[in-house]
Protein backbone atom coordinates (compact mmCIF):
# COMPACT_ATOMS: atom_id res chain seq x y z
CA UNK A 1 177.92 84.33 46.79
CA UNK A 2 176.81 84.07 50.12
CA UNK A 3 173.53 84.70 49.34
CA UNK A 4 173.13 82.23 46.54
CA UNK A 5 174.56 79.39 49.29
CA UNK A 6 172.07 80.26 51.89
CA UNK A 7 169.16 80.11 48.65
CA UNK A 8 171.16 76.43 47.66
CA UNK A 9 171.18 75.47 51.95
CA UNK A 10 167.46 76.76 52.12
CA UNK A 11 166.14 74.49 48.89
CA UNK A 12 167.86 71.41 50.31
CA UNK A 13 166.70 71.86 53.82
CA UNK A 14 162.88 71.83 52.17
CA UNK A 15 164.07 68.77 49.56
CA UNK A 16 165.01 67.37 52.35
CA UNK A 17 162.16 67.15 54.33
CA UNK A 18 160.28 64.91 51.51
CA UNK A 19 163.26 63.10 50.67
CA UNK A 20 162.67 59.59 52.14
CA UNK A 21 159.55 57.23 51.81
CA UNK A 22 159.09 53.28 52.91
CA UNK A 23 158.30 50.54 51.15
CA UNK A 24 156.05 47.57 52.10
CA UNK A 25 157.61 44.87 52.91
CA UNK A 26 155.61 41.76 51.35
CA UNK A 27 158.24 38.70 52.87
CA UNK A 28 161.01 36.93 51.28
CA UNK A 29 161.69 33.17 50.85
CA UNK A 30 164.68 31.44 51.01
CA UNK A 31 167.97 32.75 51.11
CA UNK A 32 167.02 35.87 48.84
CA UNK A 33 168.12 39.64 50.61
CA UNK A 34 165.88 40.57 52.83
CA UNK A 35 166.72 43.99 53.56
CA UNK A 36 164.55 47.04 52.66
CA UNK A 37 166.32 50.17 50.54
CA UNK A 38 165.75 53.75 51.67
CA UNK A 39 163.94 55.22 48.74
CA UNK A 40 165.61 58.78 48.64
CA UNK A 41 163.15 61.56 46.70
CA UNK A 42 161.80 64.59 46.11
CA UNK A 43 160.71 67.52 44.32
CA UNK A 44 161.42 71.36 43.68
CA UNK A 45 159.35 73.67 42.34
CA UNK A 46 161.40 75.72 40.02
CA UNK A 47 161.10 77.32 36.81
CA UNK A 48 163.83 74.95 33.84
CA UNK A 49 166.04 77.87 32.33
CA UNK A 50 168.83 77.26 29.51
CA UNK A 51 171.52 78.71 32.01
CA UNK A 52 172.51 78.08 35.58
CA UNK A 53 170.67 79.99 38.46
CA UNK A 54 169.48 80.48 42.10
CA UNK A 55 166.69 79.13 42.12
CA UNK A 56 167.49 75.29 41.69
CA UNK A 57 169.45 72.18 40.77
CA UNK A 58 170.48 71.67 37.51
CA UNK A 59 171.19 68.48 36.04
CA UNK A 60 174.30 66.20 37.07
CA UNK A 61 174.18 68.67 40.36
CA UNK A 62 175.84 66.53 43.51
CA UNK A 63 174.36 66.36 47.13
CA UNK A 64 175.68 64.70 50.38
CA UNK A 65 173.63 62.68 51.99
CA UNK A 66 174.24 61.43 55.80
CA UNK A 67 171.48 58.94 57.44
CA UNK A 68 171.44 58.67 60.82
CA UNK A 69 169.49 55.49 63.12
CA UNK A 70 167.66 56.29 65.98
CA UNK A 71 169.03 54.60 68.85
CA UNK A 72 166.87 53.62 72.04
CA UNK A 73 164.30 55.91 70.60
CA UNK A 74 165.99 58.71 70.55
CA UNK A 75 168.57 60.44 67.35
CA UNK A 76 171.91 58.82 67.08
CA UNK A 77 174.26 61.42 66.93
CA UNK A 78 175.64 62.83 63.41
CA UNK A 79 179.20 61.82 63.18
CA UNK A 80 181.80 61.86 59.77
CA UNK A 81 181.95 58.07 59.16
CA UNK A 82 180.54 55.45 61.18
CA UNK A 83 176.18 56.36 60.34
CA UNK A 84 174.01 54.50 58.42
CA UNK A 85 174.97 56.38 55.53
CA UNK A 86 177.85 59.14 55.44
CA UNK A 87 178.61 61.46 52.13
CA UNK A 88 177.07 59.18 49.89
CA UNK A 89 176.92 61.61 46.50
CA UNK A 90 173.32 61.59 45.10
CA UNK A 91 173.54 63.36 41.59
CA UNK A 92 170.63 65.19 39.98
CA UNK A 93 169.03 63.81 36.57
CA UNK A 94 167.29 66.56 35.10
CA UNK A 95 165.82 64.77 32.34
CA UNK A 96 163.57 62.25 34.92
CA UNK A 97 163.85 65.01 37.69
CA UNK A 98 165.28 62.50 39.61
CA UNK A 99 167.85 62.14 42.20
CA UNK A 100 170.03 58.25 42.39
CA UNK A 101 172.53 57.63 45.01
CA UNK A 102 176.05 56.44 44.12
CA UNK A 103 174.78 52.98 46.03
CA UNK A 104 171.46 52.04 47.82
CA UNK A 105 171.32 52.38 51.30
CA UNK A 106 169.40 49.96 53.54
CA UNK A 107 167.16 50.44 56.81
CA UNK A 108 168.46 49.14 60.18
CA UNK A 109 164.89 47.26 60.31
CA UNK A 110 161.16 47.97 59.92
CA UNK A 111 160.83 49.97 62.96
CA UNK A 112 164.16 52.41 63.36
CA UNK A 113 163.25 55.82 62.73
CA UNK A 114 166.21 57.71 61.08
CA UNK A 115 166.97 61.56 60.38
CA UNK A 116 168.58 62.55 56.83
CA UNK A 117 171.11 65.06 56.49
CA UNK A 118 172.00 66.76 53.28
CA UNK A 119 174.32 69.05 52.21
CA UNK A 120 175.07 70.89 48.53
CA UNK A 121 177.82 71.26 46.93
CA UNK A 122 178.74 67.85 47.67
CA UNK A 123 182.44 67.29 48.79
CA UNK A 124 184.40 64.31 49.11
């Protein structure tokens, strides 16, 4: 069991590190939202079996996902509530190999960095 968690903790860490991407931000008029979503994604190379295994996500699988700004240049500090984003569930779609987020999350601006935690199995 222990094993298979470190495997689980070990495929995140790498999902992780493509997980987020910008978008361009072409301008807004008027009084329309000008705020730009964090596009959470990523990919895993893994074989599709019929049954459940260690080597991957499987479809309706739940992640955690914390998003924290930068602040004066430098990481903000990780807490439980209170970041940019704290245990919002993203849940695996196996079918589009795809990963949505229970609601979207928005940058600070166009120029904070952030760091994105994630975590598997996701708990409330």
């Amino acid at each position: 069991m222990e094993k298979r968690y470190c495997v689980l903790v070990a495929c995140m860490m790498a999902f992780l590190c493509l997980l987020f991407a910008c978008q361009k931000d072409d301008g807004v008029m008027g009084g329309e939202d000008t705020r730009l979503p964090i596009d959470l994604s990523g990919e895993i190379d893994q074989v599709m079996l019929s049954r459940v295994n260690d080597g991957g996500f499987c479809d309706k699988d739940v992640i955690g996902v914390y998003i924290v700004d930068y602040e004066g240049g430098k990481p903000g500090e990780l807490k439980l509530e209170g970041n940019r984003a704290s245990n919002v569930q993203f849940t695996y779609n196996e079918a589009n190999n795809k990963w949505s987020g229970a609601y979207d999350i928005y940058w600070k601006d166009s120029k904070t960095p952030i760091d994105v935690y994630g975590y598997y199995p996701w708990n409330s």
